[in-house]
Protein backbone atom coordinates (compact mmCIF):
# COMPACT_ATOMS: atom_id res chain seq x y z
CA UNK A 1 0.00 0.00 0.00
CA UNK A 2 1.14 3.32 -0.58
CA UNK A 3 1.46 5.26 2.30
CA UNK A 4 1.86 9.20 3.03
CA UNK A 5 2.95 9.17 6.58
CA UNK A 6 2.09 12.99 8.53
CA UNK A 7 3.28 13.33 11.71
CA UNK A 8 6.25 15.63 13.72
CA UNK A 9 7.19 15.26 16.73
CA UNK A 10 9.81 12.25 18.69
CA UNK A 11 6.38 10.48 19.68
CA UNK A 12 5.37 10.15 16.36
CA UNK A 13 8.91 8.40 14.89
CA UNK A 14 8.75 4.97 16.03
CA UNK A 15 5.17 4.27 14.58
CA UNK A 16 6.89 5.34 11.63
CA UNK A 17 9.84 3.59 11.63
CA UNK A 18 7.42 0.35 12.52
CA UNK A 19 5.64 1.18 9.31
CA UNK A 20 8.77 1.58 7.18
CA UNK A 21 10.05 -1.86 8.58
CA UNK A 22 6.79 -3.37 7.20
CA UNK A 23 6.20 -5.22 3.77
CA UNK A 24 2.56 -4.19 3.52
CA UNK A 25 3.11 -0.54 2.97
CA UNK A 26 5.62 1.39 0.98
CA UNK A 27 6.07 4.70 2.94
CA UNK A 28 6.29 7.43 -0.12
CA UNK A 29 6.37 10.52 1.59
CA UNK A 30 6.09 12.12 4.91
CA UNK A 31 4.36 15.54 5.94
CA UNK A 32 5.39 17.40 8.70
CA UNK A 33 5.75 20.77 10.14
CA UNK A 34 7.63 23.59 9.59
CA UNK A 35 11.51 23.51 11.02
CA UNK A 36 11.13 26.10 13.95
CA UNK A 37 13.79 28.09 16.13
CA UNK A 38 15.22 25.76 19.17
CA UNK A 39 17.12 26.09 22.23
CA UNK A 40 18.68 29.43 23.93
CA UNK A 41 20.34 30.51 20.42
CA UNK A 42 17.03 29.66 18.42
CA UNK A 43 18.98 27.81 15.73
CA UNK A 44 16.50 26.70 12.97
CA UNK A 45 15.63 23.13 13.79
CA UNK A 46 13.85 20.39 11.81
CA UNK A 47 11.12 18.24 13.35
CA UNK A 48 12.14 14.60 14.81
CA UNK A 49 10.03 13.11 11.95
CA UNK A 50 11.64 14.61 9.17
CA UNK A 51 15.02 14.06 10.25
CA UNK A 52 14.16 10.53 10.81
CA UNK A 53 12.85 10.67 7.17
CA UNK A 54 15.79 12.03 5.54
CA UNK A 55 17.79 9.00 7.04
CA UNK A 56 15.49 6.83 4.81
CA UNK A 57 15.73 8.80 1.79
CA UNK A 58 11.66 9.48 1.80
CA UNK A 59 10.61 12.38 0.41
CA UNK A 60 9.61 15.12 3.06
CA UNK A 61 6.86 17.98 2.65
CA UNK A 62 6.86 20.67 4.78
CA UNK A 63 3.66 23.22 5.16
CA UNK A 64 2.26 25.73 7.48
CA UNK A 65 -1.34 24.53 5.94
CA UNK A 66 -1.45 21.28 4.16
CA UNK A 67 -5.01 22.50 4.08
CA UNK A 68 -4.12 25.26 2.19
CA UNK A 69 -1.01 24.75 0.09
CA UNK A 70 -1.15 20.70 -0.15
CA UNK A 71 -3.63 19.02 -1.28
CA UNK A 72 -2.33 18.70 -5.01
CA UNK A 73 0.88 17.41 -3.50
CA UNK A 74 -1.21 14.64 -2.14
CA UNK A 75 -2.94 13.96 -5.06
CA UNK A 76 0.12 13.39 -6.93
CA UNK A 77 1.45 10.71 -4.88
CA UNK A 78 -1.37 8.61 -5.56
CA UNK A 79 -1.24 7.22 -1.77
CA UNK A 80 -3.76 3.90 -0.68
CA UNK A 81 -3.75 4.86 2.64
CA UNK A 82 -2.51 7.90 4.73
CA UNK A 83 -1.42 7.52 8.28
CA UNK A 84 -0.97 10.87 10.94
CA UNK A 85 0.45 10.86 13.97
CA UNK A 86 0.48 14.14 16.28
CA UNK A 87 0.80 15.97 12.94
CA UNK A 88 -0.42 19.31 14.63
CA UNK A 89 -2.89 20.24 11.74
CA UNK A 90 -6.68 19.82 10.87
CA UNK A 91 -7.47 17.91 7.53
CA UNK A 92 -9.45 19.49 4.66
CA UNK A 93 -12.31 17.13 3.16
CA UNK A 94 -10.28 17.14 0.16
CA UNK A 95 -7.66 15.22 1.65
CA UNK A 96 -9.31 12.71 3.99
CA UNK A 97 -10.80 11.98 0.53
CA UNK A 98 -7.85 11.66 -1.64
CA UNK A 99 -6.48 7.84 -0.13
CA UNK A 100 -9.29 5.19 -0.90
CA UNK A 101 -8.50 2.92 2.14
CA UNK A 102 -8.90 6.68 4.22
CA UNK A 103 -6.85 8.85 6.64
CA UNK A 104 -6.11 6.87 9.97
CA UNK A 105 -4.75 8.07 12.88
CA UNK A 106 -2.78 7.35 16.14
CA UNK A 107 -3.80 8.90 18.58
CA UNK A 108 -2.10 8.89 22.29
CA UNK A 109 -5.11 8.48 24.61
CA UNK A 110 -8.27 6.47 25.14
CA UNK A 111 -11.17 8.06 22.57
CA UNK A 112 -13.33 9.59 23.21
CA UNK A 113 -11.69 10.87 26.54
CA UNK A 114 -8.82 13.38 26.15
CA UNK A 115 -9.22 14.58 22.50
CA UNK A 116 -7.32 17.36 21.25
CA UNK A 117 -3.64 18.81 21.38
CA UNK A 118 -2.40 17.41 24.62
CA UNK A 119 -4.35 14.02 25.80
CA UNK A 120 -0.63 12.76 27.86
CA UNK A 121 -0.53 15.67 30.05
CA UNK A 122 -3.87 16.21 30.88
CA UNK A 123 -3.99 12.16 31.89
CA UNK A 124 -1.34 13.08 34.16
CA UNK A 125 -2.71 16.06 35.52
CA UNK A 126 -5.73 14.30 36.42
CA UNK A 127 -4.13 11.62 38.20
CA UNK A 128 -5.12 9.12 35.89
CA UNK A 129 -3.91 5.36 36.53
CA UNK A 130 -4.82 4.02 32.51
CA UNK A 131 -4.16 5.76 29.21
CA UNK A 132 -3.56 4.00 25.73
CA UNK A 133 -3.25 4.31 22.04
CA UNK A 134 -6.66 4.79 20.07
CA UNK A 135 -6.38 3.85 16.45
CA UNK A 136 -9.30 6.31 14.41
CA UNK A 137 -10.59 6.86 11.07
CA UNK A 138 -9.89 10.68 10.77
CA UNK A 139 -13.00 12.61 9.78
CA UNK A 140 -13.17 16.60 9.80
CA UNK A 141 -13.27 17.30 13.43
CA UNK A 142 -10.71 17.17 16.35
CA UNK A 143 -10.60 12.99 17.27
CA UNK A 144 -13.97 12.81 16.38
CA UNK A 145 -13.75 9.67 14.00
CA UNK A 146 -14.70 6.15 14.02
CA UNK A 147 -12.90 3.50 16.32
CA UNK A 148 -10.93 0.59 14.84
CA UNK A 149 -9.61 -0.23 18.06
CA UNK A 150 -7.61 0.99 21.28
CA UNK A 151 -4.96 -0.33 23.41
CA UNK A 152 -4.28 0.40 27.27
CA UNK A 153 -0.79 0.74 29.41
CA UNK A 154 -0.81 1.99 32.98
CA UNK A 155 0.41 5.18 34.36
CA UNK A 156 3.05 4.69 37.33
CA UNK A 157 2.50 6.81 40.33
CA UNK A 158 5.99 9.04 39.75
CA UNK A 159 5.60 8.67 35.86
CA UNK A 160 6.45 12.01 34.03
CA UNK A 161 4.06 12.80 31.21
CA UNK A 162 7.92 12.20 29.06
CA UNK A 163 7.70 8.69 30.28
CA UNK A 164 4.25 8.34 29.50
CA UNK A 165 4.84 9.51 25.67
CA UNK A 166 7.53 7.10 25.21
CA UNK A 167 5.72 3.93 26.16
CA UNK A 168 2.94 5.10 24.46
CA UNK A 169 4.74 5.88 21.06
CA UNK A 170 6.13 2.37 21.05
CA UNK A 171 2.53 1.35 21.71
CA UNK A 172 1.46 3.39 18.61
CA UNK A 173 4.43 1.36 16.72
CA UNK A 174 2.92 -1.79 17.58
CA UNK A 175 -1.07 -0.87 17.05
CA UNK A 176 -0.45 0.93 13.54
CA UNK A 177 1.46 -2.17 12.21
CA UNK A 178 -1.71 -4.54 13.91
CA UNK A 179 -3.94 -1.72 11.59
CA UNK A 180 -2.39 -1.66 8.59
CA UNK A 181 -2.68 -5.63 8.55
CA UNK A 182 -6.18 -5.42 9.42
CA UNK A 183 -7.01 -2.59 6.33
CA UNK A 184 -4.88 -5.05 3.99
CA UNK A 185 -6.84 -7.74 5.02
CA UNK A 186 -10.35 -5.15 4.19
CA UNK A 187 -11.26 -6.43 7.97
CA UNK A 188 -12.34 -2.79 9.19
CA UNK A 189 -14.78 -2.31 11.89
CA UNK A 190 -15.23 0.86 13.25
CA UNK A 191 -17.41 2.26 15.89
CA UNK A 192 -18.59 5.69 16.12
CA UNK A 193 -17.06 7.47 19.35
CA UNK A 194 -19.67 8.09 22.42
CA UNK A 195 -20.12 12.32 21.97
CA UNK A 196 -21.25 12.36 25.10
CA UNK A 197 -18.50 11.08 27.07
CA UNK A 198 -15.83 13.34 25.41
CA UNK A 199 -13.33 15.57 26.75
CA UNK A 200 -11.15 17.92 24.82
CA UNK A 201 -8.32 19.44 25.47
CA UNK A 202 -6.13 22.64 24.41
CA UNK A 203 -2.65 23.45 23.52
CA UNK A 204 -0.29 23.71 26.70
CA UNK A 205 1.25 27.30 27.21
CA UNK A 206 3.63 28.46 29.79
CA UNK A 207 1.46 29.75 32.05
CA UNK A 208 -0.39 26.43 33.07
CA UNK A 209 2.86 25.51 34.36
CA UNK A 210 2.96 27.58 37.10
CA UNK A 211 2.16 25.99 40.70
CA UNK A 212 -0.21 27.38 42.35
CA UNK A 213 0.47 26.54 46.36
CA UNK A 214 -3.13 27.28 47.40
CA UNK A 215 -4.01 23.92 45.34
CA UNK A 216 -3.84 20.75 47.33
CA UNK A 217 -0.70 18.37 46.85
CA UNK A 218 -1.82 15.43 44.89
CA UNK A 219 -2.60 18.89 42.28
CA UNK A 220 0.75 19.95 42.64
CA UNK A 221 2.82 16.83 42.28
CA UNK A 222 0.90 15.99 39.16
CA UNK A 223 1.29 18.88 37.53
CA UNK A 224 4.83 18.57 37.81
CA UNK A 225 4.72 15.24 36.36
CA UNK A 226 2.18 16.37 33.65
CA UNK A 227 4.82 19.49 32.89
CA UNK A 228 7.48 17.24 32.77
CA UNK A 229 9.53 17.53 29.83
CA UNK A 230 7.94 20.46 28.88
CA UNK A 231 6.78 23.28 29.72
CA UNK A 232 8.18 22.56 33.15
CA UNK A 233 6.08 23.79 36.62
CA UNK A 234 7.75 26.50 37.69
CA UNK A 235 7.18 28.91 40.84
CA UNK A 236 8.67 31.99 41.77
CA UNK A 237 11.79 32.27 44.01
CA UNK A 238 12.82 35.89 45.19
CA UNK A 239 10.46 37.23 41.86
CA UNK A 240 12.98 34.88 39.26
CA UNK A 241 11.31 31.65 37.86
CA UNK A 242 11.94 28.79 39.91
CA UNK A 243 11.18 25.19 37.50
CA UNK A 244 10.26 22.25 39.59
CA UNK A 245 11.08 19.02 37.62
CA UNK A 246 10.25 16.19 40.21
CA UNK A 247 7.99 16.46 43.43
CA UNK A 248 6.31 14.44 46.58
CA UNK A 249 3.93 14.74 48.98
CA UNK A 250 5.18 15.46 52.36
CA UNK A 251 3.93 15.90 55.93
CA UNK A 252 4.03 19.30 57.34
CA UNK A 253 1.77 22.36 57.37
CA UNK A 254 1.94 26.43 57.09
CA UNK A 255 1.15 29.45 54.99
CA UNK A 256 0.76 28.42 51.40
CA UNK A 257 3.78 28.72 49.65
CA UNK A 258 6.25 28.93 52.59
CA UNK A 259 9.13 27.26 52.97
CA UNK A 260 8.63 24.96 55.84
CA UNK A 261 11.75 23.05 56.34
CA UNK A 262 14.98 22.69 54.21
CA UNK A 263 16.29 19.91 55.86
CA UNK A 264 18.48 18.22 53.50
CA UNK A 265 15.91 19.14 50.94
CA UNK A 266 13.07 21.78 50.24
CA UNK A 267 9.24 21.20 51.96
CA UNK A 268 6.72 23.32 50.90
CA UNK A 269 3.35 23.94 52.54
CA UNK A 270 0.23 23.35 50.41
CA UNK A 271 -3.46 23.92 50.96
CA UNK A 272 -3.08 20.32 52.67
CA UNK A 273 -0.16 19.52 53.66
CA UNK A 274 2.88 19.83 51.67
CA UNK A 275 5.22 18.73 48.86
CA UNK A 276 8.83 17.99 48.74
CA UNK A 277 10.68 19.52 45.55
CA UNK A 278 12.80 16.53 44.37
CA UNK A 279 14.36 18.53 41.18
CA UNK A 280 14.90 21.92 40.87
CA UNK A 281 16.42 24.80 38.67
CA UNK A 282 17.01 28.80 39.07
CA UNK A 283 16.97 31.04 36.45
CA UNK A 284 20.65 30.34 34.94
CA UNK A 285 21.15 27.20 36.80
CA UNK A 286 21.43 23.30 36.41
CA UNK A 287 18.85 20.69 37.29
CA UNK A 288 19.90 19.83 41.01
CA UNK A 289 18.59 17.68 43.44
CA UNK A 290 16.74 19.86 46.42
CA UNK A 291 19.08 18.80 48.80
CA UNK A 292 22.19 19.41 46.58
CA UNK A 293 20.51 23.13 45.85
CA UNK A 294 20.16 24.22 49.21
CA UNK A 295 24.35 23.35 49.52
CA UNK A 296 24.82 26.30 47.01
CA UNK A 297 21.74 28.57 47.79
CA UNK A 298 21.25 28.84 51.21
CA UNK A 299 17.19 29.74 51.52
CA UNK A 300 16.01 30.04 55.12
CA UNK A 301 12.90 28.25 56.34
CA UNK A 302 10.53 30.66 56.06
CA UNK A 303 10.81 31.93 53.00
CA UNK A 304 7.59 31.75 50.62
CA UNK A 305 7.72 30.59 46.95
CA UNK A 306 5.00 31.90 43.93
CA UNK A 307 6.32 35.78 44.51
């Protein structure tokens, strides 16, 4: 089958090396996003995907709208079958209707809960204990389409939303090679997502990073792990951004915010109780340990984090 692959970030490269590896489709392009300015110096960097691509020698198409400046492209190739994979754009009618085995997608949660830009972090955030991969036939709205079928993995209790997406992209590896067998085979069943049980959810800024110590401290710790890679929780230490990279809850109690006992490592009162901050970084700094911090940045008890 030929295959247009669209996808961009590192969770979406191992489904497509898995399809690459595979007899059943012949991968003739990829579609990605723009490259975009990284890192302190904002050097001009190209997605995971497409560098992954270029070490194949597939062809690599790069658009702000594929809605708006791709769809011939598409129709050129001539694909059977287009795959995406966080691809980061909405598909025009005129594509979904260019491949005649359709537009499928992987998507990194359990439809229809979680739809939208960031279903890993917000299972995180909400504590959840299950997520999965959901294999969809991709229709005009956001994760709206038909089911072929999902796949669960559990969420550990110190599990980083990072850790989460790289289970679940080699999850996506293994349920996009079990659907591409299944469309070669033409043993599709799909069933139409539950509206009513939906949840949808945004694009992550910086802002919903930042922890908020009037919020209780299962709240706090998973938002920590849910910001973890990126954008990172942060607070504010002496009005400079404070990131928080790993967190606990603790025993202890006191003004929200304060500083409640740096005892070989930094306690924090909460609305009820407290955390301990695990992993930390200043502004300028390194990622230290809270306890290795404190040895270079001597912060009295006392003092109160957010301002």
């Amino acid at each position: 089958m030929r295959t247009v692959f669209l996808g961009t970030p590192e969770f979406a490269v191992a489904p497509l090396a898995r399809l690459c590896s595979l007899s059943l489709t012949e991968v003739v392009a990829v579609v990605t996003n723009l490259d975009k300015p990284a890192g302190r110096k904002m050097i001009l960097t190209p997605p995971p995907v497409k560098i992954f691509a270029q070490s194949k020698g597939i062809p690599v198409y790069q658009y702000k709208s594929i809605r708006k400046e791709g769809v011939e492209d598409m129709r050129k190739l001539r694909p059977d079958l287009m795959i995406t994979c966080a691809f980061g754009q909405i598909l025009s009618e005129e594509i979904l209707d260019i491949p005649p085995l359709g537009v499928y997608n992987i998507h990194g949660s359990l439809l229809p809960k979680y739809r939208g830009a960031s279903p890993v972090q917000h299972a995180v955030l909400c504590g959840d204990k299950v997520t999965g991969i959901t294999i969809m036939k991709t229709d005009v709205g956001v994760d709206t389409g038909d089911i072929l079928f999902s796949e669960s993995i559990g969420i550990g209790d110190d599990e980083t939303s990072g850790d989460v997406f790289a289970k679940l992209s080699a999850l996506g590896a293994d349920c996009i090679e079990k659907a591409v067998r299944l469309i070669a085979a033409g043993n599709v069943s799909l069933t139409p997502q539950d509206d009513s049980a939906a949840t949808h959810t945004g694009m992550i800024s910086k802002a919903d990073a930042f922890i908020d110590f009037t919020d209780g401290a299962e709240l706090i710790v998973n938002k920590v792990r849910a910001f973890n890679p990126s954008p990172v929780a942060f607070t504010l230490l002496s009005g400079q951004p404070f990131k928080i990279y790993r967190a606990l809850k603790a025993e202890g109690k006191g003004a929200c915010g304060e500083i409640i006992s740096v005892d070989g490592g930094i306690t924090v009162a909460c609305k009820d109780g407290a955390v301990r901050l695990l992993s930390v970084q200043k502004a300028g700094g390194k990622v230290m340990d809270g306890a290795e911090f404190l040895r270079g940045n001597k912060i009295p008890a006392g003092t109160v984090l957010g301002k």
